[in-house]
PDB file of N, CA and C in Angstrom:
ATOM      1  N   UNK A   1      -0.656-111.965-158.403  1.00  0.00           N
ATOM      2  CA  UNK A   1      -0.888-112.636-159.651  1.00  0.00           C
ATOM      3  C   UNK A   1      -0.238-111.849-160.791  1.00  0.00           C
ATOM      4  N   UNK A   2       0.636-112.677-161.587  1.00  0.00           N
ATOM      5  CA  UNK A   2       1.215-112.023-163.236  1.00  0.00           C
ATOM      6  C   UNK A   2       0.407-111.762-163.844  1.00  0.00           C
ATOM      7  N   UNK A   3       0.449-110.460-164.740  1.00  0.00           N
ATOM      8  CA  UNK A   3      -0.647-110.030-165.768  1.00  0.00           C
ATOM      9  C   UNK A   3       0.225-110.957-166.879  1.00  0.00           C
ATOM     10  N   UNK A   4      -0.154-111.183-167.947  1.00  0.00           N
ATOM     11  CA  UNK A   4       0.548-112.188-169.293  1.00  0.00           C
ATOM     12  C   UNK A   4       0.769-110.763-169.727  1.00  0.00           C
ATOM     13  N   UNK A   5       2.635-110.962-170.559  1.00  0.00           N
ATOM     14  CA  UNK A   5       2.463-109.963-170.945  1.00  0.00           C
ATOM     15  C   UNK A   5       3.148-110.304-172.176  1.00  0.00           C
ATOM     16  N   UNK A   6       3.193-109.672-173.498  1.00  0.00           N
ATOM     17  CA  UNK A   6       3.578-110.255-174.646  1.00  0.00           C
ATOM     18  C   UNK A   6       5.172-109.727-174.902  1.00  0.00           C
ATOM     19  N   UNK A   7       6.095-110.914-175.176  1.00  0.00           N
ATOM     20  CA  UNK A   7       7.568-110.484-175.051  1.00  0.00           C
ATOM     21  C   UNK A   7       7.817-109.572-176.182  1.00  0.00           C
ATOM     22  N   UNK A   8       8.812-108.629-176.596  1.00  0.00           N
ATOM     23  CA  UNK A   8       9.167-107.916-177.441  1.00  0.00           C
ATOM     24  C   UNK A   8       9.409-108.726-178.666  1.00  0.00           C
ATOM     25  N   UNK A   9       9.710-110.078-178.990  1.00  0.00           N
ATOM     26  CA  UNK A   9       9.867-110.553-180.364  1.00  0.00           C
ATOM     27  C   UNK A   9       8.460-110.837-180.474  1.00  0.00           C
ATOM     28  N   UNK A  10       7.714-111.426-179.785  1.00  0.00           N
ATOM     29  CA  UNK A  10       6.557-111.510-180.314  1.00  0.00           C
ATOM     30  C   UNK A  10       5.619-110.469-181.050  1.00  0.00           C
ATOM     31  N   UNK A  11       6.008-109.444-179.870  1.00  0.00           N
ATOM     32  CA  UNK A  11       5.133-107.696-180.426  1.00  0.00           C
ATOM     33  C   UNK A  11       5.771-107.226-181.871  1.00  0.00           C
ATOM     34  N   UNK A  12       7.403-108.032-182.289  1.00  0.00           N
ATOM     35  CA  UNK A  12       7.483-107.348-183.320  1.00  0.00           C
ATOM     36  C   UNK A  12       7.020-108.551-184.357  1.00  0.00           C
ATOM     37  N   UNK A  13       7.260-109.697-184.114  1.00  0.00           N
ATOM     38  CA  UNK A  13       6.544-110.776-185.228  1.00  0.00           C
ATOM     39  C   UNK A  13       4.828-110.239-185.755  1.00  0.00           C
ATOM     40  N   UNK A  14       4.140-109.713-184.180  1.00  0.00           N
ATOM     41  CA  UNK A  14       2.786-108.965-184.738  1.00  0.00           C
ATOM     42  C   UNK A  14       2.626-108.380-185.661  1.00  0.00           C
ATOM     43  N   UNK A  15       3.835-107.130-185.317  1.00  0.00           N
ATOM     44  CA  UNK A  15       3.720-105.549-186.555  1.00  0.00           C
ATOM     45  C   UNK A  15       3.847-106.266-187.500  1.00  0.00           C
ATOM     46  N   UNK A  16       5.515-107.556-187.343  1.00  0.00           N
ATOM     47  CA  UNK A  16       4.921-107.585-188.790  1.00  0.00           C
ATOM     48  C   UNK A  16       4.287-108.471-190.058  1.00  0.00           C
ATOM     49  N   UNK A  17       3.863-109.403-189.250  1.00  0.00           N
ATOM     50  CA  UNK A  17       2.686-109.987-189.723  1.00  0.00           C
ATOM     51  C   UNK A  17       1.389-108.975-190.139  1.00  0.00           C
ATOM     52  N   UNK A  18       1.350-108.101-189.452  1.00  0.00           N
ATOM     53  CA  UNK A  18       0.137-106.800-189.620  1.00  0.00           C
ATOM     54  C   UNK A  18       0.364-106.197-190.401  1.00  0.00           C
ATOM     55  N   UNK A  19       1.730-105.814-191.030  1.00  0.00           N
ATOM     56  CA  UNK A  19       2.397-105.099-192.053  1.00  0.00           C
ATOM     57  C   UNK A  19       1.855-105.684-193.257  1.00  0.00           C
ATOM     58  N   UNK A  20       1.978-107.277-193.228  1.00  0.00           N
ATOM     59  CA  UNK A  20       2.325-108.435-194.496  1.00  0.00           C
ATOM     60  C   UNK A  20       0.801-108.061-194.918  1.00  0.00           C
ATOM     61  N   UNK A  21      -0.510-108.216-194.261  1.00  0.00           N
ATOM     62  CA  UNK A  21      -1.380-108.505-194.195  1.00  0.00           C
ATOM     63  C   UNK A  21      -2.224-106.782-194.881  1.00  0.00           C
ATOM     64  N   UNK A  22      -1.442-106.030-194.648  1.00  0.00           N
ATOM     65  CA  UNK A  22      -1.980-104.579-195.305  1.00  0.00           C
ATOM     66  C   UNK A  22      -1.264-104.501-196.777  1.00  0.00           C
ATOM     67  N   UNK A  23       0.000-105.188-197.064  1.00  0.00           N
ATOM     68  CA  UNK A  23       0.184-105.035-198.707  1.00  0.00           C
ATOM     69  C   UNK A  23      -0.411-106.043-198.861  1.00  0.00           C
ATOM     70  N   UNK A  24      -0.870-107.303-198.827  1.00  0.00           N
ATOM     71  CA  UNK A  24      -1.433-108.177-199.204  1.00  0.00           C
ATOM     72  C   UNK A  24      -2.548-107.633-199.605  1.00  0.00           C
ATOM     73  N   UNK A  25      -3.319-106.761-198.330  1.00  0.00           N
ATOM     74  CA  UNK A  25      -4.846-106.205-198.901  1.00  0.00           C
ATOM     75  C   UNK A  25      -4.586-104.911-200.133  1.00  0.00           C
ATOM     76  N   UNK A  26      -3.444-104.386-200.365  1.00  0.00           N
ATOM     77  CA  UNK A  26      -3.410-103.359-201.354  1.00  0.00           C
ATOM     78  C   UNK A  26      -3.178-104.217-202.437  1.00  0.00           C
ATOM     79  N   UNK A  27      -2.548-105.463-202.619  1.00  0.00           N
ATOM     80  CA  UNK A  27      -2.310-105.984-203.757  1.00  0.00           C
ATOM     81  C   UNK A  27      -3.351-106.686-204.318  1.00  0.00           C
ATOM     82  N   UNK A  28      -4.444-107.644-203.661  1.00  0.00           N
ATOM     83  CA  UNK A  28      -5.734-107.430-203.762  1.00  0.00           C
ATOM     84  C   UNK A  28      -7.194-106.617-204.065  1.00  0.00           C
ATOM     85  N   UNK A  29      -6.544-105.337-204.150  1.00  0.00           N
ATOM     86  CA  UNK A  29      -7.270-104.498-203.944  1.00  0.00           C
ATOM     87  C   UNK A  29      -7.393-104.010-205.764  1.00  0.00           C
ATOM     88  N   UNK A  30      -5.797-104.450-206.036  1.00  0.00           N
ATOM     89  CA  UNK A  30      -5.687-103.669-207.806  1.00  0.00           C
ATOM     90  C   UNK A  30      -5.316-105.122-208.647  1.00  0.00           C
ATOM     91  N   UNK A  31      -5.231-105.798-208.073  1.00  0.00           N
ATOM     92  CA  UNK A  31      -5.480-107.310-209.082  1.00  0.00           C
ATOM     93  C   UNK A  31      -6.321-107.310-210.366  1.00  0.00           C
ATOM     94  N   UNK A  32      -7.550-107.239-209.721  1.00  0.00           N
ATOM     95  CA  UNK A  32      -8.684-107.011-210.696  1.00  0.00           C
ATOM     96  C   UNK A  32      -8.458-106.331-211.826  1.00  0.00           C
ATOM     97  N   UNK A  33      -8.063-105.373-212.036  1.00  0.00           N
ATOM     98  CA  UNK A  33      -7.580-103.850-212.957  1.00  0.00           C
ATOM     99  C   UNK A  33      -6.114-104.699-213.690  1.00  0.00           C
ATOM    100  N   UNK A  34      -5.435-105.381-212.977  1.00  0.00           N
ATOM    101  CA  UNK A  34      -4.243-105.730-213.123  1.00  0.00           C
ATOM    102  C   UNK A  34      -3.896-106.885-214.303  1.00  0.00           C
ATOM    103  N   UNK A  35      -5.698-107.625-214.097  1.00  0.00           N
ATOM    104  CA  UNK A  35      -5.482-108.864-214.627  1.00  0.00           C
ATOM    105  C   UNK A  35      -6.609-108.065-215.860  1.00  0.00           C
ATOM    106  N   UNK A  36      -7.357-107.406-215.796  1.00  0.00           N
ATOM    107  CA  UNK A  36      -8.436-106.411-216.666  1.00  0.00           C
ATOM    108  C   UNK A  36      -7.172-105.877-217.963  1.00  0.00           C
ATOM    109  N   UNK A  37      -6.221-105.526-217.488  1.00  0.00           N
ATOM    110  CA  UNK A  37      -5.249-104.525-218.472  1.00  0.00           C
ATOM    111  C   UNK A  37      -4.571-105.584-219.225  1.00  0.00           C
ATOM    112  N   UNK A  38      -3.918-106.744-218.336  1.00  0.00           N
ATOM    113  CA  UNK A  38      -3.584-107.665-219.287  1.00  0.00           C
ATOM    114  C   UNK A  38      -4.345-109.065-220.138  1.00  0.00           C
ATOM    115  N   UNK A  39      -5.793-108.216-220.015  1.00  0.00           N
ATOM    116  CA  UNK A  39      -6.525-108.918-220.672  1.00  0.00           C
ATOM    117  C   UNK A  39      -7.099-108.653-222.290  1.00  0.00           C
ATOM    118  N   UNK A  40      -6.988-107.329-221.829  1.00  0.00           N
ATOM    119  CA  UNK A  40      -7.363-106.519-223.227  1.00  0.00           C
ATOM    120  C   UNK A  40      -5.866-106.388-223.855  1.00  0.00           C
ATOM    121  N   UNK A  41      -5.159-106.285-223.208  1.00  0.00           N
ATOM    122  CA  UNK A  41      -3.559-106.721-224.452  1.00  0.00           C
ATOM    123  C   UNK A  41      -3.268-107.741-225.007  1.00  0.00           C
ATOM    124  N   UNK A  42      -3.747-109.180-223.757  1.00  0.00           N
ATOM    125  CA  UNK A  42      -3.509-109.795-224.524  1.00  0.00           C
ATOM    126  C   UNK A  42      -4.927-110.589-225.758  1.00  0.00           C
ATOM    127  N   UNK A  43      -5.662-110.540-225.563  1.00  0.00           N
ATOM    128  CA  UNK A  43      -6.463-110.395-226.130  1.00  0.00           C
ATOM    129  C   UNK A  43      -6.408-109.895-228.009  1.00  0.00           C
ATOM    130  N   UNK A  44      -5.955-108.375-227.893  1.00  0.00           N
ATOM    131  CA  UNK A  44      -5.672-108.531-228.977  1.00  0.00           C
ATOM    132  C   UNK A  44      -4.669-108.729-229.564  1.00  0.00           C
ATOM    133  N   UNK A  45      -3.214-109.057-229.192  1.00  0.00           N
ATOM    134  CA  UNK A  45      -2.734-109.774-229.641  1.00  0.00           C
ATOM    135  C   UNK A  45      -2.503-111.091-229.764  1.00  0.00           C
ATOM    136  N   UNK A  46      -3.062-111.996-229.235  1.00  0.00           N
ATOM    137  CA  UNK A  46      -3.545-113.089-229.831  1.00  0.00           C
ATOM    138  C   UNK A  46      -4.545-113.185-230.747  1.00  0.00           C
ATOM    139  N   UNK A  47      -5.355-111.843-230.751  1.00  0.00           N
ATOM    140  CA  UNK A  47      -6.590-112.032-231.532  1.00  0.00           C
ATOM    141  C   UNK A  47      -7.242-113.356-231.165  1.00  0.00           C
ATOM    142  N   UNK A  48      -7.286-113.244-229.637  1.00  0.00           N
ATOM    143  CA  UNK A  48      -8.202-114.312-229.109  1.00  0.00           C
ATOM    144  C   UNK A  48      -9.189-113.805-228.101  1.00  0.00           C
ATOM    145  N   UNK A  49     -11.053-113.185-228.428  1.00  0.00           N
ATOM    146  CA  UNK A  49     -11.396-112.845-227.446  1.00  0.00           C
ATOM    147  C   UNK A  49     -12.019-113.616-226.284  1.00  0.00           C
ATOM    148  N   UNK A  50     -11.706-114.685-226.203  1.00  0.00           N
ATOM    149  CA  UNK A  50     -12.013-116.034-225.059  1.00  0.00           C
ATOM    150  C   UNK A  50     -10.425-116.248-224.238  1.00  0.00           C
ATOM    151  N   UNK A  51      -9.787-115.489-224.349  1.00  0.00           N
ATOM    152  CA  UNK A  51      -8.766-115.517-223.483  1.00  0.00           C
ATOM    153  C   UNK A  51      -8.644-115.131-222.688  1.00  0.00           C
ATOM    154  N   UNK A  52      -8.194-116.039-221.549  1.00  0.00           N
ATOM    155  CA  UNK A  52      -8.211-116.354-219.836  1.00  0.00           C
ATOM    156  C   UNK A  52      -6.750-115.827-219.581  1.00  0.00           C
ATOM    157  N   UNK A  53      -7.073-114.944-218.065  1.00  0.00           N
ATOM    158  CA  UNK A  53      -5.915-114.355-217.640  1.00  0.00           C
ATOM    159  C   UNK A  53      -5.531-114.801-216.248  1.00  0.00           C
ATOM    160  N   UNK A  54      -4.554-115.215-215.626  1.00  0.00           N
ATOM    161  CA  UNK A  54      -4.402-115.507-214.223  1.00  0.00           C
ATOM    162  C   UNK A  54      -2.800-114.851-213.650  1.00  0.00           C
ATOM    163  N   UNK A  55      -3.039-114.486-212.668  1.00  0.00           N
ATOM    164  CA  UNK A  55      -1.566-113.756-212.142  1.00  0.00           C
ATOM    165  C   UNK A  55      -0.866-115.061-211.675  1.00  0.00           C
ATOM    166  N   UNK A  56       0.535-114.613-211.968  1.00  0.00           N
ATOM    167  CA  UNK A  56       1.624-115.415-211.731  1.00  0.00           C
ATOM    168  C   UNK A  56       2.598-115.658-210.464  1.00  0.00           C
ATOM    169  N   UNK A  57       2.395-114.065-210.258  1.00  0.00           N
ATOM    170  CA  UNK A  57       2.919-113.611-209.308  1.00  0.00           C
ATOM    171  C   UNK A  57       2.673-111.639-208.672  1.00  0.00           C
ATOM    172  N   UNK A  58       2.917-111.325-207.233  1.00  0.00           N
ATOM    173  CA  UNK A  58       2.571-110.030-207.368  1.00  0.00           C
ATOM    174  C   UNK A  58       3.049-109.660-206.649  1.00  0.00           C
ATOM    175  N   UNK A  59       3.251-107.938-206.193  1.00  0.00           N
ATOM    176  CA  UNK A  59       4.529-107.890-205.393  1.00  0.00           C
ATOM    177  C   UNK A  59       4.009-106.211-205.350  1.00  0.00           C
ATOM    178  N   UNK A  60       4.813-105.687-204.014  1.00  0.00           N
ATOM    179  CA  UNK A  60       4.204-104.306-203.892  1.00  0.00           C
ATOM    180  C   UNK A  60       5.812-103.250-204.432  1.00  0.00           C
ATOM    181  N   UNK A  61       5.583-102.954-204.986  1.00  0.00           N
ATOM    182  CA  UNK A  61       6.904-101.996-204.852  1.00  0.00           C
ATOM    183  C   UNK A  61       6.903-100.438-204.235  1.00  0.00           C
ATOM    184  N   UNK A  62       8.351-100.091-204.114  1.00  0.00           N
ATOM    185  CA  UNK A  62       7.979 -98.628-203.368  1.00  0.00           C
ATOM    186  C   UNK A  62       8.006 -97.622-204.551  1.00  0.00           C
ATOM    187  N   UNK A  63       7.896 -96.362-203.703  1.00  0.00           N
ATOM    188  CA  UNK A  63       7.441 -95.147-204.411  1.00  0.00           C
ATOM    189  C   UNK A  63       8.609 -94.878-205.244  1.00  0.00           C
ATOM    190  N   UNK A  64       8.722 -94.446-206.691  1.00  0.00           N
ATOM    191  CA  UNK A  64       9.874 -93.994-207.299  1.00  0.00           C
ATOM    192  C   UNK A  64      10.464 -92.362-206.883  1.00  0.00           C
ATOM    193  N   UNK A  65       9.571 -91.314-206.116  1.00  0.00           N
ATOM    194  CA  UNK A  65      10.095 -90.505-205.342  1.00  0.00           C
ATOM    195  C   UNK A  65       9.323 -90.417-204.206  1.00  0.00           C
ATOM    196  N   UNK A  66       9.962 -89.732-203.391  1.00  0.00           N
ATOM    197  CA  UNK A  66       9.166 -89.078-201.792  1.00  0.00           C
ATOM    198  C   UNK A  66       7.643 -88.613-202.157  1.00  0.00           C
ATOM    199  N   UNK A  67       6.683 -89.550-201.342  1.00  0.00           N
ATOM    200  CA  UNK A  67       5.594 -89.114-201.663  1.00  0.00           C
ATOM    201  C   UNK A  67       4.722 -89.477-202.577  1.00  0.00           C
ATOM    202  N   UNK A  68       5.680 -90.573-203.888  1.00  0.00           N
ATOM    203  CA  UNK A  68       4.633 -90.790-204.582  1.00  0.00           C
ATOM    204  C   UNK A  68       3.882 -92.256-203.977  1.00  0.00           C
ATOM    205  N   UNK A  69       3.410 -92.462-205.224  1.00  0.00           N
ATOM    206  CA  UNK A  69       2.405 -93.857-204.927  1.00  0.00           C
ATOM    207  C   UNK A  69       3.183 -94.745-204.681  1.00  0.00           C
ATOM    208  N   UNK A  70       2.562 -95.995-203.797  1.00  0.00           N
ATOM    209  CA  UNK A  70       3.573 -97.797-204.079  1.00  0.00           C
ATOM    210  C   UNK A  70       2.852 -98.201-204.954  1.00  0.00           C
ATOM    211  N   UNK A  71       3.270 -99.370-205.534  1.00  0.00           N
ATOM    212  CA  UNK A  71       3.079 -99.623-207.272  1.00  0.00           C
ATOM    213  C   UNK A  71       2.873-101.285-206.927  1.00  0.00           C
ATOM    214  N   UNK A  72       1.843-101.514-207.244  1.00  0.00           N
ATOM    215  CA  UNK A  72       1.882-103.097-207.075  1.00  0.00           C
ATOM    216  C   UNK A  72       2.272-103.604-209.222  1.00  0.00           C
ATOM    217  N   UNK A  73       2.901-104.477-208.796  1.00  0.00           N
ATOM    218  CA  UNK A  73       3.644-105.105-210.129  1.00  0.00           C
ATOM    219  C   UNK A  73       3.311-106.625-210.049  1.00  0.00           C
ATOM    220  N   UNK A  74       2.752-106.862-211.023  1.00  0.00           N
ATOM    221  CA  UNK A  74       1.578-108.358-210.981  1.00  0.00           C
ATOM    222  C   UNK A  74       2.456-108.878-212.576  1.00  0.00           C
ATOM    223  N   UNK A  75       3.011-110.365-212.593  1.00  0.00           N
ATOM    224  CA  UNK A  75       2.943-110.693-213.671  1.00  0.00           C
ATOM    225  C   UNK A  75       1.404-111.774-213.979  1.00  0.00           C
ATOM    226  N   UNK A  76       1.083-111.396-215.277  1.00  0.00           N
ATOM    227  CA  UNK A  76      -0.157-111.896-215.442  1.00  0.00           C
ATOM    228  C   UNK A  76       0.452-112.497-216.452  1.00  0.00           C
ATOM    229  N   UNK A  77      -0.543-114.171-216.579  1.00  0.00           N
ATOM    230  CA  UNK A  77      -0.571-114.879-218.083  1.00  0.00           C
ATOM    231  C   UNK A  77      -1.675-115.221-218.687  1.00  0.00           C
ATOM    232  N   UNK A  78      -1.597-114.789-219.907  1.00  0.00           N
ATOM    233  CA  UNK A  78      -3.300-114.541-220.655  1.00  0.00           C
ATOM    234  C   UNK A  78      -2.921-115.832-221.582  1.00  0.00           C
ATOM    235  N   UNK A  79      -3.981-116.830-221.558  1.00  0.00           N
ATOM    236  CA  UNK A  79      -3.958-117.918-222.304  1.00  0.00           C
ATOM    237  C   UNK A  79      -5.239-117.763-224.006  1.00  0.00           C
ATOM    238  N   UNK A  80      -5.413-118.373-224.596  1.00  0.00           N
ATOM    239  CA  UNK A  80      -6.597-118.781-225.537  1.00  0.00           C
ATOM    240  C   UNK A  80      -6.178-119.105-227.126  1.00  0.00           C
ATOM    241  N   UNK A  81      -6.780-119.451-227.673  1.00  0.00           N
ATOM    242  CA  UNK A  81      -7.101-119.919-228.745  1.00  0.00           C
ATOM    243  C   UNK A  81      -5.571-121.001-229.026  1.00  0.00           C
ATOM    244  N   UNK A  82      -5.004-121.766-228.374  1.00  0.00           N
ATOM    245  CA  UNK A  82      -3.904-122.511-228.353  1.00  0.00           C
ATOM    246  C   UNK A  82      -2.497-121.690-228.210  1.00  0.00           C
ATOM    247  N   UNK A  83      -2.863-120.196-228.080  1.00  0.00           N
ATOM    248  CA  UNK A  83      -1.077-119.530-227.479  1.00  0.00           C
ATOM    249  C   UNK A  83      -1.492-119.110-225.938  1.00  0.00           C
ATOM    250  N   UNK A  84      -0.156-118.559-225.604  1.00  0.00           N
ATOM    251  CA  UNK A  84      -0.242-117.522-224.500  1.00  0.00           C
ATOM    252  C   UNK A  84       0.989-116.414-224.702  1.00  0.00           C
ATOM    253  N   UNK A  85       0.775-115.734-223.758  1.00  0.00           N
ATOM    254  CA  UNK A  85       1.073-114.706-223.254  1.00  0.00           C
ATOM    255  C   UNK A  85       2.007-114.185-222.065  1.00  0.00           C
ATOM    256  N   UNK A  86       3.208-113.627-221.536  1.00  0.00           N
ATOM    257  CA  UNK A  86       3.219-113.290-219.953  1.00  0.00           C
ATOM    258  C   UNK A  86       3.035-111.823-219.989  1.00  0.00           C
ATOM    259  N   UNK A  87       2.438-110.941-219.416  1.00  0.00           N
ATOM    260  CA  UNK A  87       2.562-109.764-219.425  1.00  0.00           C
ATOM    261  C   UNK A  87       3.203-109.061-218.083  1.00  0.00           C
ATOM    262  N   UNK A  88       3.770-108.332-218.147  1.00  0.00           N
ATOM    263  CA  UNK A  88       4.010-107.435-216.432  1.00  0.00           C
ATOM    264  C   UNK A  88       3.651-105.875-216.711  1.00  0.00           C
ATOM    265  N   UNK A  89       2.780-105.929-215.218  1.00  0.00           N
ATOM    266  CA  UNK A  89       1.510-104.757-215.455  1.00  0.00           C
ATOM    267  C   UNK A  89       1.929-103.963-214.110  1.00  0.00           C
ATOM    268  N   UNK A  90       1.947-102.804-213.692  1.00  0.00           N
ATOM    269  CA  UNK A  90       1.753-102.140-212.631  1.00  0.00           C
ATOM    270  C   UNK A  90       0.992-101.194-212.655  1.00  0.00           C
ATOM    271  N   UNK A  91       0.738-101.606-211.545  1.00  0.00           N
ATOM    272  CA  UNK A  91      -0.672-100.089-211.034  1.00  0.00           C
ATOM    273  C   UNK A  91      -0.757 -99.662-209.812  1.00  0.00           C
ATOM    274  N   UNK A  92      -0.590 -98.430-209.985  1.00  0.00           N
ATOM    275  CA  UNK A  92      -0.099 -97.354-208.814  1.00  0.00           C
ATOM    276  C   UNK A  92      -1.004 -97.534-207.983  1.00  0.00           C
ATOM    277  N   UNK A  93      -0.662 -97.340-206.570  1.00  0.00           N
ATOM    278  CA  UNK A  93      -2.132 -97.425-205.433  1.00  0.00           C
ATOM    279  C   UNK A  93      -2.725 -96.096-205.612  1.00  0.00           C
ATOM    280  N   UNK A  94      -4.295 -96.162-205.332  1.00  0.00           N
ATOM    281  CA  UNK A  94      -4.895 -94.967-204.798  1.00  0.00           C
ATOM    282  C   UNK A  94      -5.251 -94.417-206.856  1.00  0.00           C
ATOM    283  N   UNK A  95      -4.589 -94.986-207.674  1.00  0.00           N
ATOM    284  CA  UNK A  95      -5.264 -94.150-209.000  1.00  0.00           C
ATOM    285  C   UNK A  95      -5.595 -94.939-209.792  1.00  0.00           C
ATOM    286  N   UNK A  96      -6.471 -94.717-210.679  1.00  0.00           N
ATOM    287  CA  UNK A  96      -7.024 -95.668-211.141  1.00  0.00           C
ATOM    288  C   UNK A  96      -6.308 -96.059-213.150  1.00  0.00           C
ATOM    289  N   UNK A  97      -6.420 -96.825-213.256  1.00  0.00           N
ATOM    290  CA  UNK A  97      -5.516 -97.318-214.690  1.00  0.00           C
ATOM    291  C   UNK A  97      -4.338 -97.834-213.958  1.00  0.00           C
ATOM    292  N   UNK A  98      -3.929 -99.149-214.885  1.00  0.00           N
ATOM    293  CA  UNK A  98      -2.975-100.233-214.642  1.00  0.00           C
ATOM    294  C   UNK A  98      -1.838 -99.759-216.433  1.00  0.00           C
ATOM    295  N   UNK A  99      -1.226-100.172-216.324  1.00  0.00           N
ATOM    296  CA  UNK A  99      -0.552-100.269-217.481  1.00  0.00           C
ATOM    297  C   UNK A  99       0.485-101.174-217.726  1.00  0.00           C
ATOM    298  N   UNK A 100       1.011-101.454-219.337  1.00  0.00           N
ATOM    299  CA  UNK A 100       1.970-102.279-219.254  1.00  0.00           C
ATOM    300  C   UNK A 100       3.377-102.379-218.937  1.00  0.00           C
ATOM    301  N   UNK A 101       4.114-103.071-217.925  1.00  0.00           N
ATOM    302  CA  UNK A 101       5.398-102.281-218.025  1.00  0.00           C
ATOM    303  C   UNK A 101       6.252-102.595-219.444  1.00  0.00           C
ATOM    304  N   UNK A 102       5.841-103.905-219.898  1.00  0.00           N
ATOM    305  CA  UNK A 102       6.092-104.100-221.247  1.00  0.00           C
ATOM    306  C   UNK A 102       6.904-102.906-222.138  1.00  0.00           C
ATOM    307  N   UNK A 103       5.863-102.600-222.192  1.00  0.00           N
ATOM    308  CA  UNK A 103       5.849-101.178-223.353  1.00  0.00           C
ATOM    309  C   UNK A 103       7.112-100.349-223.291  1.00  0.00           C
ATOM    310  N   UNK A 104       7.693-100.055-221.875  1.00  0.00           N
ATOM    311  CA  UNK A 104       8.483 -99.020-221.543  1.00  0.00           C
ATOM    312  C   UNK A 104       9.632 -99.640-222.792  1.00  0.00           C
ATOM    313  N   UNK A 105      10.097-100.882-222.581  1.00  0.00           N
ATOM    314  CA  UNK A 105      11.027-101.180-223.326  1.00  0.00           C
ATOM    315  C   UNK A 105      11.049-100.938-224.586  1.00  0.00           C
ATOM    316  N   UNK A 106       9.884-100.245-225.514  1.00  0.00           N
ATOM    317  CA  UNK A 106       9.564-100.160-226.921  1.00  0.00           C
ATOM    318  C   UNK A 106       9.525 -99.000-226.889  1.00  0.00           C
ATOM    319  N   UNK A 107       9.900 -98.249-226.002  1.00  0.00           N
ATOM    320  CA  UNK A 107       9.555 -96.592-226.324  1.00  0.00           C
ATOM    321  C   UNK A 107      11.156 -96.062-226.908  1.00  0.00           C
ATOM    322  N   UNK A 108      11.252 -95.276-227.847  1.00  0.00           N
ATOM    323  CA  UNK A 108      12.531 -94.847-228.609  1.00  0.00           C
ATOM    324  C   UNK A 108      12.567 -93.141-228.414  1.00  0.00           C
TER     325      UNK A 108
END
């Protein structure tokens, strides 16, 4: 009798479906914080504090050197008082605070 045995494309479709399924859970994991940071920005600049935030999109990126953190990068859109907002926020895995990437572009 054949034991079933699983062919090599399949074993690698597994990994990496198993792969997809572990940044998915890290990008989940800093959402919250993600959509939190671009809430209080946008917030006050709309000077709207009933403003609703929802991600647009999110995405894991890699480490900027050997060793450091992956960076999940979420665009969020904060709606209220008849404007909105898009913000793009990243937040490093494993530390806590999100920030705007916005900003970088305003720094002189």
């Amino acid at each position: 009798m054949k034991k079933p045995t699983i062919s090599s494309f399949a074993l690698v479709a597994l990994m990496t479906l198993a792969g997809c399924a572990s940044q998915q859970q890290i990008l989940q994991g800093m959402q919250g914080e993600a959509v939190e940071s671009a809430l209080a920005r946008g917030r006050f600049e709309l000077q709207c504090p009933t403003a609703q935030g929802s991600v647009l999109s999110q995405e894991l990126m890699q480490p900027l050197f050997f060793g450091g953190p992956e960076r999940g990068l979420y665009t969020v859109g904060v709606a209220g008082c008849g404007q909105h907002r898009t913000y793009q926020i990243i937040c490093p895995e494993g530390r806590s605070g999100c920030f705007s990437a916005d900003t970088l572009s305003n720094i002189q």
